[in-house]
Every structure is written in structure tokens, then in C-alpha cells.
ModelCIF file with pLDDT and N, C-alpha, C, O atoms, coordinates in Angstrom:
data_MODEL
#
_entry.id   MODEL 
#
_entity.id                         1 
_entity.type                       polymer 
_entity.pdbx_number_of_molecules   1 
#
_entity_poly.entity_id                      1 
_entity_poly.type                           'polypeptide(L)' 
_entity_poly.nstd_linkage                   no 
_entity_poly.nstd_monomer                   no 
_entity_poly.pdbx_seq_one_letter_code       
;(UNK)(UNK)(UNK)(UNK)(UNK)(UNK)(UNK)(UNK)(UNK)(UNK)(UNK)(UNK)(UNK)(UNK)(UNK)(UNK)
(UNK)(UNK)(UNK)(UNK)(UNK)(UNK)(UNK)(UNK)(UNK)(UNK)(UNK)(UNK)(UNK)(UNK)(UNK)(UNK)
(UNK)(UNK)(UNK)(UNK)
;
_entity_poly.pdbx_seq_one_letter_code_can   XXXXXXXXXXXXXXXXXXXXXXXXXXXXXXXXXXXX 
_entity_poly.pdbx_strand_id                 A 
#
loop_
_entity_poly_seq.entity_id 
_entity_poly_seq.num 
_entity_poly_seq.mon_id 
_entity_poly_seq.hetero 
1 1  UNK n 
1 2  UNK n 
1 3  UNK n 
1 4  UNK n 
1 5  UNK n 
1 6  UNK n 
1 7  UNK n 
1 8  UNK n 
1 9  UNK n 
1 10 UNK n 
1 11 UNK n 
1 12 UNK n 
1 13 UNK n 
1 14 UNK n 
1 15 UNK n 
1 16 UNK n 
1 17 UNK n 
1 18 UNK n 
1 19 UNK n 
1 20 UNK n 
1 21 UNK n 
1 22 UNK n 
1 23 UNK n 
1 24 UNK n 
1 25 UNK n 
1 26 UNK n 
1 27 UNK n 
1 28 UNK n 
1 29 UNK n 
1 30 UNK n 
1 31 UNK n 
1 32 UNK n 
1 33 UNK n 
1 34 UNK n 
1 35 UNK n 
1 36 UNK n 
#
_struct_asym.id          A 
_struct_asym.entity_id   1 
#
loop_
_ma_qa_metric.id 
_ma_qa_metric.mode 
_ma_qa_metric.name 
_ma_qa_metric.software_group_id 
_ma_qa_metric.type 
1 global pLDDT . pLDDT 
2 local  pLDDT . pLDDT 
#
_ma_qa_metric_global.metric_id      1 
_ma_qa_metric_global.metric_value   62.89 
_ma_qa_metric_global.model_id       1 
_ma_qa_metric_global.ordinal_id     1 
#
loop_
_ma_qa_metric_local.label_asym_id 
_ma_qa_metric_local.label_comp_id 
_ma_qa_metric_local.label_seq_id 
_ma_qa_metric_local.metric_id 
_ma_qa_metric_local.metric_value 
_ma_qa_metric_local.model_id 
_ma_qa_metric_local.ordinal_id 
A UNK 1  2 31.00 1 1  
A UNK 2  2 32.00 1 2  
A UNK 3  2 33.00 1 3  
A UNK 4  2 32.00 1 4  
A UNK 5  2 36.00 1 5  
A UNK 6  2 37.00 1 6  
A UNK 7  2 38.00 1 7  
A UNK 8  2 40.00 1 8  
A UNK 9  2 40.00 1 9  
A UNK 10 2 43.00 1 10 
A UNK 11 2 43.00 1 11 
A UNK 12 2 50.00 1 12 
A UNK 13 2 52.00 1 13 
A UNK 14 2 46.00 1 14 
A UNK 15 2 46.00 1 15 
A UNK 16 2 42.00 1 16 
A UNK 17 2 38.00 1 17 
A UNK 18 2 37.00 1 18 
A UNK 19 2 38.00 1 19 
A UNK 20 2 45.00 1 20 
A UNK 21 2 63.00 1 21 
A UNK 22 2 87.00 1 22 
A UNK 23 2 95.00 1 23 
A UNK 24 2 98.00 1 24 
A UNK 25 2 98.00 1 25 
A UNK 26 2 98.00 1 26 
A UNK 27 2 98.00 1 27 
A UNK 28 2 98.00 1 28 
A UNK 29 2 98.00 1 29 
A UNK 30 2 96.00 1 30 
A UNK 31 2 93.00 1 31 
A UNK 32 2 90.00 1 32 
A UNK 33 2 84.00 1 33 
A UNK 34 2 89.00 1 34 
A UNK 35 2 91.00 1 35 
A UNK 36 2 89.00 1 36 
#
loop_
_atom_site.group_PDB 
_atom_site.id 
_atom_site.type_symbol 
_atom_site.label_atom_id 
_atom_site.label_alt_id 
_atom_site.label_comp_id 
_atom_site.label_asym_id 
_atom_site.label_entity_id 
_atom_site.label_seq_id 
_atom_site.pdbx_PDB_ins_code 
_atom_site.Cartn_x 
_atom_site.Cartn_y 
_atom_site.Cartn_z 
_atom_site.occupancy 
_atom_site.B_iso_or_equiv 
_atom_site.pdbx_formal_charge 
_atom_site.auth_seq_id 
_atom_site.auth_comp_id 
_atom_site.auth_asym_id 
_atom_site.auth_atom_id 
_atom_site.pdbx_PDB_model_num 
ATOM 1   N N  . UNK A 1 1  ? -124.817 36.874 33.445 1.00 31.00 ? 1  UNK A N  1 
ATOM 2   C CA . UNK A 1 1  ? -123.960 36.817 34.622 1.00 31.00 ? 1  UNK A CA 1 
ATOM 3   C C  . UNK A 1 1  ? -123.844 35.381 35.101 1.00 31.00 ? 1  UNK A C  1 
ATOM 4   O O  . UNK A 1 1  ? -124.768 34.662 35.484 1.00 31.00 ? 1  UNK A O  1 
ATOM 5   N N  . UNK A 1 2  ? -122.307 35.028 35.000 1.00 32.00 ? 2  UNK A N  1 
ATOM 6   C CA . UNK A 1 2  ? -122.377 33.749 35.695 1.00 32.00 ? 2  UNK A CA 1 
ATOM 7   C C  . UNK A 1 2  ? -121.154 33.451 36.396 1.00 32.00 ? 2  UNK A C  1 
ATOM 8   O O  . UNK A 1 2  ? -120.079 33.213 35.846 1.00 32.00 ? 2  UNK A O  1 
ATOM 9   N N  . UNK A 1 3  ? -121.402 33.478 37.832 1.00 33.00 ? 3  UNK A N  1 
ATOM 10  C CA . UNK A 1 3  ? -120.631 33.463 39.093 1.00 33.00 ? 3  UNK A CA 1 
ATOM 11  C C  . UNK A 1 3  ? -121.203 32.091 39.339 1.00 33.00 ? 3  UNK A C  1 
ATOM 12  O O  . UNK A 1 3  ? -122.236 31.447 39.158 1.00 33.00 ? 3  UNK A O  1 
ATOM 13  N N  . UNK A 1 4  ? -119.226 31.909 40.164 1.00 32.00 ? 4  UNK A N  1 
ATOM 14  C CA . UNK A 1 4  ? -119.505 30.160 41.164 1.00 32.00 ? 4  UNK A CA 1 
ATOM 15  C C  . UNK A 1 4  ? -119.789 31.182 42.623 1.00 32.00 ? 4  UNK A C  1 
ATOM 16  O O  . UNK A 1 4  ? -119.101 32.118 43.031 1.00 32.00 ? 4  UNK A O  1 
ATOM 17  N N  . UNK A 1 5  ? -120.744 30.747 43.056 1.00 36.00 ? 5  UNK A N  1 
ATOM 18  C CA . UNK A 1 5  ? -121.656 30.753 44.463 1.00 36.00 ? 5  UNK A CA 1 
ATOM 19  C C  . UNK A 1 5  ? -120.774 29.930 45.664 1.00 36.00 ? 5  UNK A C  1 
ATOM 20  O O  . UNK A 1 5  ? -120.261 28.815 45.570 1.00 36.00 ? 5  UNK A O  1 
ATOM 21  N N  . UNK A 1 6  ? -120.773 30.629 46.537 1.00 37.00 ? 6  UNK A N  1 
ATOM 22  C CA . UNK A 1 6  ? -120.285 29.827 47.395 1.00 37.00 ? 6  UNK A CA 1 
ATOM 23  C C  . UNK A 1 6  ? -120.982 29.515 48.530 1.00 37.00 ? 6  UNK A C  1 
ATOM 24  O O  . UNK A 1 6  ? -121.608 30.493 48.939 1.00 37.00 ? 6  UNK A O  1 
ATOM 25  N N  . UNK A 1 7  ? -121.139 28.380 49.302 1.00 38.00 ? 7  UNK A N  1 
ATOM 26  C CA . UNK A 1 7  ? -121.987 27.909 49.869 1.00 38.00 ? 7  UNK A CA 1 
ATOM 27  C C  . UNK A 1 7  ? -122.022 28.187 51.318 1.00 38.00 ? 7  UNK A C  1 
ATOM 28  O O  . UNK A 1 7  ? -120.917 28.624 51.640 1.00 38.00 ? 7  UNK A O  1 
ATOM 29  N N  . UNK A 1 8  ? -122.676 28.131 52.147 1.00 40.00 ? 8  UNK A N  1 
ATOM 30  C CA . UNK A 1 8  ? -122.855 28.325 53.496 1.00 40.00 ? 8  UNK A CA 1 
ATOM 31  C C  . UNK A 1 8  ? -121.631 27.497 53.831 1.00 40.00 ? 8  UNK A C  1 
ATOM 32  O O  . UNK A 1 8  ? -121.505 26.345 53.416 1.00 40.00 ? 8  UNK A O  1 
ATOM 33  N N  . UNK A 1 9  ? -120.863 28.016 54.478 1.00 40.00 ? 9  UNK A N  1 
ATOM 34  C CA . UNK A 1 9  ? -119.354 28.127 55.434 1.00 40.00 ? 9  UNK A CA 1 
ATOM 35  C C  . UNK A 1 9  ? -118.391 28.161 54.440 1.00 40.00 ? 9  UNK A C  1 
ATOM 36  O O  . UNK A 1 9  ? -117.292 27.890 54.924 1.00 40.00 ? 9  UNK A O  1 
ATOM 37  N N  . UNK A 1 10 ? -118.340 28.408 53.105 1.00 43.00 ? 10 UNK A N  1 
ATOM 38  C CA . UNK A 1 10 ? -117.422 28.559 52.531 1.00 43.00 ? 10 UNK A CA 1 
ATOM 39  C C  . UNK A 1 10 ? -116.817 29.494 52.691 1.00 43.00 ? 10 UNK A C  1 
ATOM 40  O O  . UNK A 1 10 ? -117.043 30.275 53.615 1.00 43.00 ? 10 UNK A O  1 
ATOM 41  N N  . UNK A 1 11 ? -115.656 29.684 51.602 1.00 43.00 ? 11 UNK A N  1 
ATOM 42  C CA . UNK A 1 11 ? -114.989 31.081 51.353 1.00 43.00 ? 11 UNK A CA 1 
ATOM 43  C C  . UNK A 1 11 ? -116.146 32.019 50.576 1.00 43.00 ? 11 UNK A C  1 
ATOM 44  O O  . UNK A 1 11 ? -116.986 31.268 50.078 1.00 43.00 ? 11 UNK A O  1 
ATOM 45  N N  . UNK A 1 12 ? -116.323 32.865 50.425 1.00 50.00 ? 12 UNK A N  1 
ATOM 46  C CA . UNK A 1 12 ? -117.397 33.371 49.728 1.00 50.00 ? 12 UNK A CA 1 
ATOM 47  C C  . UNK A 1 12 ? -116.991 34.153 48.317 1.00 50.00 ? 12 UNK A C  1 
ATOM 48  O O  . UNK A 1 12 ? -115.826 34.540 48.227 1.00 50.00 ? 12 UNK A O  1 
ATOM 49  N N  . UNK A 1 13 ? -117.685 34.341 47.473 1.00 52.00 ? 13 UNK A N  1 
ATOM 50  C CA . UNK A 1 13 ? -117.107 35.118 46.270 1.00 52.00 ? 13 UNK A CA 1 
ATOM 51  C C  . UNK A 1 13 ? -116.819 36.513 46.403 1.00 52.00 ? 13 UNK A C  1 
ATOM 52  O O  . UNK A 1 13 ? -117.442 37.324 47.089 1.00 52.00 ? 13 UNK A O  1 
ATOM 53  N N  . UNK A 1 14 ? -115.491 36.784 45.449 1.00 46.00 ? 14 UNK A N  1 
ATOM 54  C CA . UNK A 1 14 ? -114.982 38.236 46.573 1.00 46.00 ? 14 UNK A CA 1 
ATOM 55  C C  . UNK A 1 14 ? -114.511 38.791 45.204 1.00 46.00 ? 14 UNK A C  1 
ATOM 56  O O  . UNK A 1 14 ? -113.732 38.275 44.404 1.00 46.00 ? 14 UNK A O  1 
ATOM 57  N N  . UNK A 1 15 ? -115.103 39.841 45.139 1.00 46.00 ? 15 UNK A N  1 
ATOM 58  C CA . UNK A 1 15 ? -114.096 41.232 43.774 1.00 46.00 ? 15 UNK A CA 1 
ATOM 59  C C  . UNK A 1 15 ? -113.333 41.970 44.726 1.00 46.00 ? 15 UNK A C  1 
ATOM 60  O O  . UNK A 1 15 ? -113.950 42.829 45.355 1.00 46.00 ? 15 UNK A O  1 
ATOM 61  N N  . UNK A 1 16 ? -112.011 41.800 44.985 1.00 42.00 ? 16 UNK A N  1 
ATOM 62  C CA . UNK A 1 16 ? -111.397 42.593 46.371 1.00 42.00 ? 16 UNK A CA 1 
ATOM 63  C C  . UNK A 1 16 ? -110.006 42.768 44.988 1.00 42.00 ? 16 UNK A C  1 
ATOM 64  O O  . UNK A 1 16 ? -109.245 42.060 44.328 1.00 42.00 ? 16 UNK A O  1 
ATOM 65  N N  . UNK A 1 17 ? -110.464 44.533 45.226 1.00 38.00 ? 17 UNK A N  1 
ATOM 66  C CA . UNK A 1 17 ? -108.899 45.594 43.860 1.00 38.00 ? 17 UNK A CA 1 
ATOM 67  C C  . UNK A 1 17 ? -107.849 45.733 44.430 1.00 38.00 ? 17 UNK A C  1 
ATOM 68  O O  . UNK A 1 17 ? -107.483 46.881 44.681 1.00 38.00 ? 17 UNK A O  1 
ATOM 69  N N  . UNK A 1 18 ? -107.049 44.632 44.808 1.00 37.00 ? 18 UNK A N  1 
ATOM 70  C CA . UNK A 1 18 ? -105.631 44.933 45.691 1.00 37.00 ? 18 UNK A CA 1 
ATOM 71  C C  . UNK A 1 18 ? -105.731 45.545 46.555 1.00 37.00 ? 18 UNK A C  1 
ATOM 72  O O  . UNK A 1 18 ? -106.765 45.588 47.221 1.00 37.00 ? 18 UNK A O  1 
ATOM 73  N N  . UNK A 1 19 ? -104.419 46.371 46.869 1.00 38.00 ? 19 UNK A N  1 
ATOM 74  C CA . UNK A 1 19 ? -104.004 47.112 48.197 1.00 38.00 ? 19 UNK A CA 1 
ATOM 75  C C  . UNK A 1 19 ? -104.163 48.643 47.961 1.00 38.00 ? 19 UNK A C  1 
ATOM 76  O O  . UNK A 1 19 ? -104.458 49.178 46.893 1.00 38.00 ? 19 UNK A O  1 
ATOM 77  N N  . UNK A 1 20 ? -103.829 49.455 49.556 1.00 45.00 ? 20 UNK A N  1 
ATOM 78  C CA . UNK A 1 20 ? -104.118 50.516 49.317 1.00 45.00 ? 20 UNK A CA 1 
ATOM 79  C C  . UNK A 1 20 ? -105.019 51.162 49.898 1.00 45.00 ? 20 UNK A C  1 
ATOM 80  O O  . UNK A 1 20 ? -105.834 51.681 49.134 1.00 45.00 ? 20 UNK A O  1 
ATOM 81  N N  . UNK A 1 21 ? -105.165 51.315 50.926 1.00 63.00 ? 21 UNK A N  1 
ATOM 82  C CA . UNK A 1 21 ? -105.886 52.159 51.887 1.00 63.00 ? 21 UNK A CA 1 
ATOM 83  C C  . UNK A 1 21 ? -106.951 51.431 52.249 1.00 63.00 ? 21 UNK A C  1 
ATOM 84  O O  . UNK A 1 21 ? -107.280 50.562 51.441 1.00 63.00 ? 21 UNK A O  1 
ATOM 85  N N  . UNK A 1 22 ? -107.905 51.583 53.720 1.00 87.00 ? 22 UNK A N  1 
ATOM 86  C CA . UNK A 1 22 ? -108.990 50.390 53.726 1.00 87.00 ? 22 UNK A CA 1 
ATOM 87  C C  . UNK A 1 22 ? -110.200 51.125 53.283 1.00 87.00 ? 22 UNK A C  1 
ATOM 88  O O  . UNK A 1 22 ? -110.766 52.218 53.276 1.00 87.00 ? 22 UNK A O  1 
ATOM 89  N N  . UNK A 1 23 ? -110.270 49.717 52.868 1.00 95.00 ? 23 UNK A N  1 
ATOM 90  C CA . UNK A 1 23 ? -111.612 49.199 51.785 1.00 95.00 ? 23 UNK A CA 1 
ATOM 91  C C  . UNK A 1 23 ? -112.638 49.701 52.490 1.00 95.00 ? 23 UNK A C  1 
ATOM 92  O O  . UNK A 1 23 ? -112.346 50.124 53.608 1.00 95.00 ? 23 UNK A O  1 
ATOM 93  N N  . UNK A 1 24 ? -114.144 49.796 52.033 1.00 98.00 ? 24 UNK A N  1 
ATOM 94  C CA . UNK A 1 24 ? -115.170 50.312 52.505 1.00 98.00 ? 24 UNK A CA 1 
ATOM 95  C C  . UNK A 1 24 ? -116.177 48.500 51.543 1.00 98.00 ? 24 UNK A C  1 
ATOM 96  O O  . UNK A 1 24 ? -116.598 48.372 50.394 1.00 98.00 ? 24 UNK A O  1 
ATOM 97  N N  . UNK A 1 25 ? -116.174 47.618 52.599 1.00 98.00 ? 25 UNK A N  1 
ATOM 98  C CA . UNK A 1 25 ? -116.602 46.165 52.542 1.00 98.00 ? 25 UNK A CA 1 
ATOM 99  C C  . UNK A 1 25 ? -117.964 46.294 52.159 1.00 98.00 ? 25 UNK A C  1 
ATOM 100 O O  . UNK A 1 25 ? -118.702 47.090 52.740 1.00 98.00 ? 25 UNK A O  1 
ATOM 101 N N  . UNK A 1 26 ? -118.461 45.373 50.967 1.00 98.00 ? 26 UNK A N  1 
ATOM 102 C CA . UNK A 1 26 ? -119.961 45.748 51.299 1.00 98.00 ? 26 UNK A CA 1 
ATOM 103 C C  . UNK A 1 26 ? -120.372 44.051 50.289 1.00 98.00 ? 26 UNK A C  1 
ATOM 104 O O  . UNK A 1 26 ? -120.367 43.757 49.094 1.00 98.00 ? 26 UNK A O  1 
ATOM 105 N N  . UNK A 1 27 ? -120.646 43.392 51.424 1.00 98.00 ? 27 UNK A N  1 
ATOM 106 C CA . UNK A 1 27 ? -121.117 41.821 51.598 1.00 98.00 ? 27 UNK A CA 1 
ATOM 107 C C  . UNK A 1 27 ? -122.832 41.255 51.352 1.00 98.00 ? 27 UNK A C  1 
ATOM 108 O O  . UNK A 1 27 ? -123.880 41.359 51.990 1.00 98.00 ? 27 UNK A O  1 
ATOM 109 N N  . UNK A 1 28 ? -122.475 40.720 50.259 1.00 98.00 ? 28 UNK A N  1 
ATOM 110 C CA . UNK A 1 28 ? -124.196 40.458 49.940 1.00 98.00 ? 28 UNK A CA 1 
ATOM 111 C C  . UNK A 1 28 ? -124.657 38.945 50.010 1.00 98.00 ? 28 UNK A C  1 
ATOM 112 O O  . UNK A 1 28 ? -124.040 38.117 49.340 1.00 98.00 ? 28 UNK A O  1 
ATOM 113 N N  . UNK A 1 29 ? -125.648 38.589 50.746 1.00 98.00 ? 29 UNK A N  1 
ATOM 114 C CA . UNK A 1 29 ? -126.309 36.956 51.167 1.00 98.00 ? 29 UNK A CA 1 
ATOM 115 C C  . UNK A 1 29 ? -127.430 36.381 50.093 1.00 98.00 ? 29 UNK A C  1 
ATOM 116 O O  . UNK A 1 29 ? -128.528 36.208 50.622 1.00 98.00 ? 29 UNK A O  1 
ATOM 117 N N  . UNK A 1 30 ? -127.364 36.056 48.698 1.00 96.00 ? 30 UNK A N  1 
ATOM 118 C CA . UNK A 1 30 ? -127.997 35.521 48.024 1.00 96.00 ? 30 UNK A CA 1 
ATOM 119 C C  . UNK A 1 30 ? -129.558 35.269 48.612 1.00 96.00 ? 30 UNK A C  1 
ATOM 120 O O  . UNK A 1 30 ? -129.415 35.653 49.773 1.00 96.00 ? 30 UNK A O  1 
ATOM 121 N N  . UNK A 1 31 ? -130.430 35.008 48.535 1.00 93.00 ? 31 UNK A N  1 
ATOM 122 C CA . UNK A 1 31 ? -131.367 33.820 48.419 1.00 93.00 ? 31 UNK A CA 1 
ATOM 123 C C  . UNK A 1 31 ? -131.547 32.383 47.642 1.00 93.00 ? 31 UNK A C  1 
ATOM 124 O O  . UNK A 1 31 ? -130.870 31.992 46.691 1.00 93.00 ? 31 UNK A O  1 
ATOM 125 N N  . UNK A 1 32 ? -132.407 31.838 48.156 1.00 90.00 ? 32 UNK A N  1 
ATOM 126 C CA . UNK A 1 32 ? -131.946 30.111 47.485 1.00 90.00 ? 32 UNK A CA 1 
ATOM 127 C C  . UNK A 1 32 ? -131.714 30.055 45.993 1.00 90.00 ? 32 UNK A C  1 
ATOM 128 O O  . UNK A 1 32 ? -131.006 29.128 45.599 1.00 90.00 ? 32 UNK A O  1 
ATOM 129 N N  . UNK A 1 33 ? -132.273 31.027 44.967 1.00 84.00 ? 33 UNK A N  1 
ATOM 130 C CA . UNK A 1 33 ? -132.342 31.394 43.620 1.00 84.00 ? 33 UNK A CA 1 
ATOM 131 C C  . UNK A 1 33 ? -130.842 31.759 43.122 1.00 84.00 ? 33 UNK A C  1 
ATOM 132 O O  . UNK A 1 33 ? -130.677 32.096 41.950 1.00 84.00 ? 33 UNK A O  1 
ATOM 133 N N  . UNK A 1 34 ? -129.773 31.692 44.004 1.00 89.00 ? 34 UNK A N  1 
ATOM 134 C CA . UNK A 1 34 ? -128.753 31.915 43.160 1.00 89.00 ? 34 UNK A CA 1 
ATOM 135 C C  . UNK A 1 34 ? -128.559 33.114 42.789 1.00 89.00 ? 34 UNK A C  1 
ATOM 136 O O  . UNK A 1 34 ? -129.413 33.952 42.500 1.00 89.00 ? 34 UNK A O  1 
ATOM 137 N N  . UNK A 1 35 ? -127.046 33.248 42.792 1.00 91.00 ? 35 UNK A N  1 
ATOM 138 C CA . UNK A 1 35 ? -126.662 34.555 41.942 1.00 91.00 ? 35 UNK A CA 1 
ATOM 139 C C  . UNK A 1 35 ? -127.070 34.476 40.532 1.00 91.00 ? 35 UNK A C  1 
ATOM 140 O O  . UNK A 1 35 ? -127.254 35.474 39.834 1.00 91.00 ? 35 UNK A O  1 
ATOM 141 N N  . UNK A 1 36 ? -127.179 33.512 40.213 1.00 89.00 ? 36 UNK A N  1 
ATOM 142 C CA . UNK A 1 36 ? -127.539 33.469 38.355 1.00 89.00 ? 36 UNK A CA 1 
ATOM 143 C C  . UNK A 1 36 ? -128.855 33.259 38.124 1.00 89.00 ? 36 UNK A C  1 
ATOM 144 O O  . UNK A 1 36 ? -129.278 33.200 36.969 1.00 89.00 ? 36 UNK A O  1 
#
């Protein structure tokens, strides 16, 4: 697995499947170790 990380105040990394009724959001905060 290898994702670009996005950093404190960024935009953050997002898998968002188009349109179409609302989404059920579910937002995750790394630790210093990186997504990878």
C-alpha cells in the first residue's frame, strides 16, 4: 500500500464514489508512522 499522506491542514486523502445519495463519511487520523 502506497498512499500520498496528507499533512496537518491539508486537503486530506479522500476515496469519495461520485454522486448519489448522502454518503455515510468515515475519516481516519494516521499516527506519526504513516499510512505506509
Amino acid at each position: 500500500l502506497v498512499l500520498s499522506a496528507a499533512a496537518c491542514g491539508e486537503a486530506p486523502e479522500s476515496n469519495n464514489a461520485g454522486s448519489g445519495g448522502e454518503k455515510y463519511t468515515a475519516c481516519m487520523v494516521t499516527d506519526v508512522g504513516g499510512i505506509d
